[in-house]
PDB file of N, CA and C in Angstrom:
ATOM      1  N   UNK A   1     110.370  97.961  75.262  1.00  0.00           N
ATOM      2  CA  UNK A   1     111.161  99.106  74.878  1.00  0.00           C
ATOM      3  C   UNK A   1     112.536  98.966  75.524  1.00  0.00           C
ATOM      4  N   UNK A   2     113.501  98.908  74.765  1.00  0.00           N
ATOM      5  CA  UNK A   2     114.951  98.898  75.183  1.00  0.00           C
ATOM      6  C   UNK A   2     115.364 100.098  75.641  1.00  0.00           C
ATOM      7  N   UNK A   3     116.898  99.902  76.841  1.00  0.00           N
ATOM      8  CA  UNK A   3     117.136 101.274  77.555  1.00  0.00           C
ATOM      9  C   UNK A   3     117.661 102.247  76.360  1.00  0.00           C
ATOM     10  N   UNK A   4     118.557 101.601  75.225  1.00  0.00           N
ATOM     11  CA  UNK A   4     118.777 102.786  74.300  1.00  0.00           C
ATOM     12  C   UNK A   4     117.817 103.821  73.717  1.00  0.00           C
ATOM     13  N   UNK A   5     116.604 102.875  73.842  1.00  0.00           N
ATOM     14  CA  UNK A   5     115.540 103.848  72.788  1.00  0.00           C
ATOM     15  C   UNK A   5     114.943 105.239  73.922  1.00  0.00           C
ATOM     16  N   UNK A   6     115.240 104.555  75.430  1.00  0.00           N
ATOM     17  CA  UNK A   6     114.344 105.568  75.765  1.00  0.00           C
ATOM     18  C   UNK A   6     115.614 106.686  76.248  1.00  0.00           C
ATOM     19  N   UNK A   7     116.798 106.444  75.977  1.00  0.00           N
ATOM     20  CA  UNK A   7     117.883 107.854  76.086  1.00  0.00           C
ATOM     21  C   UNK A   7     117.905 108.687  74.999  1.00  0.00           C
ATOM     22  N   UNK A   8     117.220 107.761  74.212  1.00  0.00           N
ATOM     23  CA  UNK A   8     117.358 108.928  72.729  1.00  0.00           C
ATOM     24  C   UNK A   8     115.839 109.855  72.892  1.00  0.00           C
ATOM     25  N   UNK A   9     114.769 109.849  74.014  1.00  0.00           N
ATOM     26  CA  UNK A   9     113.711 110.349  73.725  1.00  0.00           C
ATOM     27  C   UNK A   9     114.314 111.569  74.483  1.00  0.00           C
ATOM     28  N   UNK A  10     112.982 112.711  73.923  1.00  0.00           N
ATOM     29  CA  UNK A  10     113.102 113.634  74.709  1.00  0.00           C
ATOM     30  C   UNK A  10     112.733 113.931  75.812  1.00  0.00           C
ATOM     31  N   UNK A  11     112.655 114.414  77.048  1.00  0.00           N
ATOM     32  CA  UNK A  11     111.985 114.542  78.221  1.00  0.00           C
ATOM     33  C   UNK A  11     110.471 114.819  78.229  1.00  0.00           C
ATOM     34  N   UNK A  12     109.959 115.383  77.085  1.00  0.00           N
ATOM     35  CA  UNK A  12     108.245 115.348  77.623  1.00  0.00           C
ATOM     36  C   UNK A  12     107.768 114.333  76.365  1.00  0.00           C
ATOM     37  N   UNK A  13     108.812 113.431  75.897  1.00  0.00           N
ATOM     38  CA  UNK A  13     108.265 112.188  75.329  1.00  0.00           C
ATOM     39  C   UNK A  13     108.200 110.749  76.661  1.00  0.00           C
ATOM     40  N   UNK A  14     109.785 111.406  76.836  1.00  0.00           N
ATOM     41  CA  UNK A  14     109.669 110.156  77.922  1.00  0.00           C
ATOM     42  C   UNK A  14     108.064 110.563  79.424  1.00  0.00           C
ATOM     43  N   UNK A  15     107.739 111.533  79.415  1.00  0.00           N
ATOM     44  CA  UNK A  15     106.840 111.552  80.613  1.00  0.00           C
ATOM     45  C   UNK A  15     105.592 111.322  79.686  1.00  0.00           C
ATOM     46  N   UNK A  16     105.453 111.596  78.364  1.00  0.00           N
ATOM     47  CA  UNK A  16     103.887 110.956  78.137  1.00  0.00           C
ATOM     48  C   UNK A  16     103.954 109.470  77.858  1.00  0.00           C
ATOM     49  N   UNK A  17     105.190 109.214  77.737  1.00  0.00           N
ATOM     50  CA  UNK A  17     105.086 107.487  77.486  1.00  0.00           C
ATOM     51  C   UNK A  17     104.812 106.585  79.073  1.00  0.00           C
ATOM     52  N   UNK A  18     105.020 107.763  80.219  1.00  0.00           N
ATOM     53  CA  UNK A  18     104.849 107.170  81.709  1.00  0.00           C
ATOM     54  C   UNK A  18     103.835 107.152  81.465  1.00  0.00           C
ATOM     55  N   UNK A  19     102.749 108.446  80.975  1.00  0.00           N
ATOM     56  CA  UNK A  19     101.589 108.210  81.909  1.00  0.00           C
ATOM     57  C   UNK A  19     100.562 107.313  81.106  1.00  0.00           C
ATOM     58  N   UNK A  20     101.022 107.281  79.717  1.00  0.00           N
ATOM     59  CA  UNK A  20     100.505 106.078  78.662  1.00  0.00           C
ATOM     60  C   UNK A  20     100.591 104.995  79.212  1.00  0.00           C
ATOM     61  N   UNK A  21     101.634 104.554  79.474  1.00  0.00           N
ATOM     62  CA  UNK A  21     101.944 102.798  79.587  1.00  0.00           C
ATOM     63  C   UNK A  21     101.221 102.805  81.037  1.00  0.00           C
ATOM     64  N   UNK A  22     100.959 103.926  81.652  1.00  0.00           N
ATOM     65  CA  UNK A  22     100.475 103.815  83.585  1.00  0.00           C
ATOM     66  C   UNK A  22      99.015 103.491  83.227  1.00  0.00           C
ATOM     67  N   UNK A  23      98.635 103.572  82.372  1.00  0.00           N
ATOM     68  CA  UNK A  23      96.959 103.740  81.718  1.00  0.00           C
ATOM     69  C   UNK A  23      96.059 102.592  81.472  1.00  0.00           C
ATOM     70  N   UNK A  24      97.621 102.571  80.273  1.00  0.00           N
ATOM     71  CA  UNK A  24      97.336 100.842  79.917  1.00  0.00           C
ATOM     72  C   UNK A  24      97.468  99.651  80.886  1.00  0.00           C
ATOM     73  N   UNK A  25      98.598 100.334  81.922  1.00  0.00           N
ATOM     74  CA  UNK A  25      99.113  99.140  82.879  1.00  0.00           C
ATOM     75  C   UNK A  25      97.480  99.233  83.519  1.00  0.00           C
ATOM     76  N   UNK A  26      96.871  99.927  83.752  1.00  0.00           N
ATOM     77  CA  UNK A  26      95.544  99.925  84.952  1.00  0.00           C
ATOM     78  C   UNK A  26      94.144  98.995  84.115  1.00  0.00           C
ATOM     79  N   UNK A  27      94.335  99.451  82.747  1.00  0.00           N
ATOM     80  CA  UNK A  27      93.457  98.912  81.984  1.00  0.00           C
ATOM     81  C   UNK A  27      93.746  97.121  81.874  1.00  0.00           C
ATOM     82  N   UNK A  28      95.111  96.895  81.385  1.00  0.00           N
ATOM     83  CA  UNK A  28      95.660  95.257  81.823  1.00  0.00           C
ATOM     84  C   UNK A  28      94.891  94.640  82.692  1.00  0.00           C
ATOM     85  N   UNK A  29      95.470  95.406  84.207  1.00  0.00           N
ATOM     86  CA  UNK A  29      94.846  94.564  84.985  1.00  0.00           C
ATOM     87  C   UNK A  29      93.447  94.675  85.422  1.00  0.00           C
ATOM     88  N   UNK A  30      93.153  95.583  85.318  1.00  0.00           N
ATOM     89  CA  UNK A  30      91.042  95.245  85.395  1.00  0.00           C
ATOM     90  C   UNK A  30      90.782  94.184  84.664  1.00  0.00           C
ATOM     91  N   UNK A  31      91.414  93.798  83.481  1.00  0.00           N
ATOM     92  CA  UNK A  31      91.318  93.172  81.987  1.00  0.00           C
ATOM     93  C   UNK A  31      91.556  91.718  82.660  1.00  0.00           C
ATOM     94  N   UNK A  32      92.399  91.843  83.258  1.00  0.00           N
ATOM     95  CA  UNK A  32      92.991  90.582  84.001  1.00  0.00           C
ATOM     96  C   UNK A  32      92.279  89.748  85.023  1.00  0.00           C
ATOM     97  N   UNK A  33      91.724  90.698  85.984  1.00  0.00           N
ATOM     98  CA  UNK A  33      91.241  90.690  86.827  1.00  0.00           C
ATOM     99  C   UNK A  33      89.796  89.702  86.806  1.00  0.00           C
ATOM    100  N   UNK A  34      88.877  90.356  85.743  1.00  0.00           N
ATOM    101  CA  UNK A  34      87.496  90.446  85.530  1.00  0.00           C
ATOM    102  C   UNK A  34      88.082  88.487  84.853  1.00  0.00           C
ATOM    103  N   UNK A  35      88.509  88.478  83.253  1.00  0.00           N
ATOM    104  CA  UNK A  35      89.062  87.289  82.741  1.00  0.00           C
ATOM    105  C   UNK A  35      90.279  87.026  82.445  1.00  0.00           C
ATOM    106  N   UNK A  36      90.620  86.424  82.634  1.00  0.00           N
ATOM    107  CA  UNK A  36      92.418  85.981  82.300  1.00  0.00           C
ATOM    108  C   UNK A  36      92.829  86.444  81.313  1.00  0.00           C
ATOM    109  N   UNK A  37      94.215  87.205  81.332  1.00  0.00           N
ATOM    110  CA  UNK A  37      94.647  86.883  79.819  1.00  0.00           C
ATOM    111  C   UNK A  37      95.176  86.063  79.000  1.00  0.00           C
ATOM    112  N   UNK A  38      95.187  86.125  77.815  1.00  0.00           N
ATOM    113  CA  UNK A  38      95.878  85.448  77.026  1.00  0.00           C
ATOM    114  C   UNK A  38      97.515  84.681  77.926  1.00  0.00           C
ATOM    115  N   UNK A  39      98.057  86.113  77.905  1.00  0.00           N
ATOM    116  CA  UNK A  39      99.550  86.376  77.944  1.00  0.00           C
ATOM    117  C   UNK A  39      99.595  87.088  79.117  1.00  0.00           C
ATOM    118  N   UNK A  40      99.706  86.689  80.569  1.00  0.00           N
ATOM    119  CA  UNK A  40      99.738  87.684  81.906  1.00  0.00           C
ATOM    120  C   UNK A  40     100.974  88.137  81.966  1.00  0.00           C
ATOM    121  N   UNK A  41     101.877  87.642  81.417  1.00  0.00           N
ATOM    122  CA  UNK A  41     103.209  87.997  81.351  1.00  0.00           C
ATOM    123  C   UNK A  41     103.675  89.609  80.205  1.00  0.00           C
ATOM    124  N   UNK A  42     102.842  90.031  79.529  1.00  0.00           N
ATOM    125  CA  UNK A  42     102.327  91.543  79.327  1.00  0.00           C
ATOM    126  C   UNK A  42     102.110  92.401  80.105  1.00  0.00           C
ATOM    127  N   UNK A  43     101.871  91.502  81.786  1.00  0.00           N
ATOM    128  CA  UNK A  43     101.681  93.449  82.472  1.00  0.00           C
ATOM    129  C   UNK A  43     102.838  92.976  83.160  1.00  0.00           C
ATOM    130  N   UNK A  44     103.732  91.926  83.478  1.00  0.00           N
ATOM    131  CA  UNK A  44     105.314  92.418  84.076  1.00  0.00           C
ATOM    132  C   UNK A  44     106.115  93.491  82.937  1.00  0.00           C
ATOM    133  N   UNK A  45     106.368  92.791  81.818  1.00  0.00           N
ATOM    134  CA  UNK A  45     106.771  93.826  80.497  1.00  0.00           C
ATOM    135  C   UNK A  45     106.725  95.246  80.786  1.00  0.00           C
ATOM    136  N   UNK A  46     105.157  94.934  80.432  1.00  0.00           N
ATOM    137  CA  UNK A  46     104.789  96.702  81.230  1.00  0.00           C
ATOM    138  C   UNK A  46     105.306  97.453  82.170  1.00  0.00           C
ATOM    139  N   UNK A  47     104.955  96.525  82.829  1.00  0.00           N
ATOM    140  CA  UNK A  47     105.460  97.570  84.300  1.00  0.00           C
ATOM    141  C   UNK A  47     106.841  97.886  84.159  1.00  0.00           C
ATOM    142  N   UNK A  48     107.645  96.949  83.792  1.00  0.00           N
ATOM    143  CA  UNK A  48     109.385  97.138  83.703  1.00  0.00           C
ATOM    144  C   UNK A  48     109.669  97.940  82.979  1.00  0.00           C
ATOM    145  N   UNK A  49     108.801  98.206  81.937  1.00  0.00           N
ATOM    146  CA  UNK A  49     109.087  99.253  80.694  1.00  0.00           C
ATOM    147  C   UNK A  49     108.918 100.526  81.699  1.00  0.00           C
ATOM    148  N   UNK A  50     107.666 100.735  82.146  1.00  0.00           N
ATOM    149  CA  UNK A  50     107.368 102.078  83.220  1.00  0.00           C
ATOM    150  C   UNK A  50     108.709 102.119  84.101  1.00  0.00           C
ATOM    151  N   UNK A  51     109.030 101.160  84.739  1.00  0.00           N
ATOM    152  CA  UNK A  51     109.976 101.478  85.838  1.00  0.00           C
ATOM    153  C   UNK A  51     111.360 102.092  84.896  1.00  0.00           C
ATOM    154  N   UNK A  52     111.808 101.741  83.755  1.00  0.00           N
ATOM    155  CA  UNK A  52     112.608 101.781  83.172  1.00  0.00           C
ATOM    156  C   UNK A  52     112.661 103.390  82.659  1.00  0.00           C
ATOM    157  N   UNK A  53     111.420 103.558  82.088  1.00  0.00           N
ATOM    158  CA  UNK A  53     111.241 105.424  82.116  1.00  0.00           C
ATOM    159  C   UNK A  53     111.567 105.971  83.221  1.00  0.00           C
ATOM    160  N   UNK A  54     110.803 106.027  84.396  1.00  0.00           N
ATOM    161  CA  UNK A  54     111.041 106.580  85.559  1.00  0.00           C
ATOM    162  C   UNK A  54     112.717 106.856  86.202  1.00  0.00           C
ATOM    163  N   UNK A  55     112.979 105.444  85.683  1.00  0.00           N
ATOM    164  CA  UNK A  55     114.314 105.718  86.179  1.00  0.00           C
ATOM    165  C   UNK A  55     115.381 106.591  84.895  1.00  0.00           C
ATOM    166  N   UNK A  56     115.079 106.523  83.884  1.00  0.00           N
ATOM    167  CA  UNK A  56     115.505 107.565  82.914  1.00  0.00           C
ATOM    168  C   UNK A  56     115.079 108.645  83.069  1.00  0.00           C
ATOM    169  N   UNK A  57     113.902 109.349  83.888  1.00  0.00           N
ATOM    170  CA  UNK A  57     113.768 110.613  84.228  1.00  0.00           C
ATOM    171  C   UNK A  57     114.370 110.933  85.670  1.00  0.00           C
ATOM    172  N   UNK A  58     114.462 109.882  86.358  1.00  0.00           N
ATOM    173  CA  UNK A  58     115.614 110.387  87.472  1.00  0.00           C
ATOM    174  C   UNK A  58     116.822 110.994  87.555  1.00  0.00           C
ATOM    175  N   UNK A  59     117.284 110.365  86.534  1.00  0.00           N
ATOM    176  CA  UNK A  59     118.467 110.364  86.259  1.00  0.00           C
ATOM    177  C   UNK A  59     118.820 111.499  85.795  1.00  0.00           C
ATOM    178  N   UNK A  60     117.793 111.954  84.195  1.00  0.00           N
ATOM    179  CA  UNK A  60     117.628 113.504  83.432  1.00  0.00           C
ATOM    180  C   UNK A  60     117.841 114.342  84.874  1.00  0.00           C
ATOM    181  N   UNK A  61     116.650 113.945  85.819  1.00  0.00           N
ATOM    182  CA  UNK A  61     116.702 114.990  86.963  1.00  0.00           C
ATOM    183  C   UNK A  61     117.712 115.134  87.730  1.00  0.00           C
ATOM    184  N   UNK A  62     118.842 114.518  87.818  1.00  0.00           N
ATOM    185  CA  UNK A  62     119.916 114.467  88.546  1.00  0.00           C
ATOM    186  C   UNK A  62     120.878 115.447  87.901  1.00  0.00           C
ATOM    187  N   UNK A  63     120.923 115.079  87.034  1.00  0.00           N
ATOM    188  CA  UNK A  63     121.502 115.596  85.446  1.00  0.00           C
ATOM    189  C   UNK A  63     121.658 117.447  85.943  1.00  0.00           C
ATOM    190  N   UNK A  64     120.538 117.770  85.381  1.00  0.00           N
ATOM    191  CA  UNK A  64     119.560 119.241  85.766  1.00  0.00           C
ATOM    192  C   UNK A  64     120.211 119.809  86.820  1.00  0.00           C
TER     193      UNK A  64
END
């Protein structure tokens, strides 16, 4: 997810897309954990995408 797309969301889009991708990020790595993946390079993505929200709701919050 690119930074433009997530300035155009709204604020309780951008917080269910945290706790979505936080979900999936936990599910990844059990996934990972137990057998390899395919593609391990899917839960850095991830995570950067999460950090990338977070820091777009900081910011909203600064905003405020």
């Amino acid at each position: 997810m690119k930074q433009q797309e997530i300035t155009k969301m709204s604020v309780e889009d951008v917080k269910k897309r945290i706790t979505d991708f936080s979900e999936q990020l936990v599910k990844m790595k059990l996934t990972h954990g137990v057998a390899p993946m395919e593609n391990p390079l899917q839960i850095r993505h991830l995570r950067r995408t999460i950090a990338r929200l977070k820091t777009e709701m900081t910011k909203r919050e600064a905003q405020a």
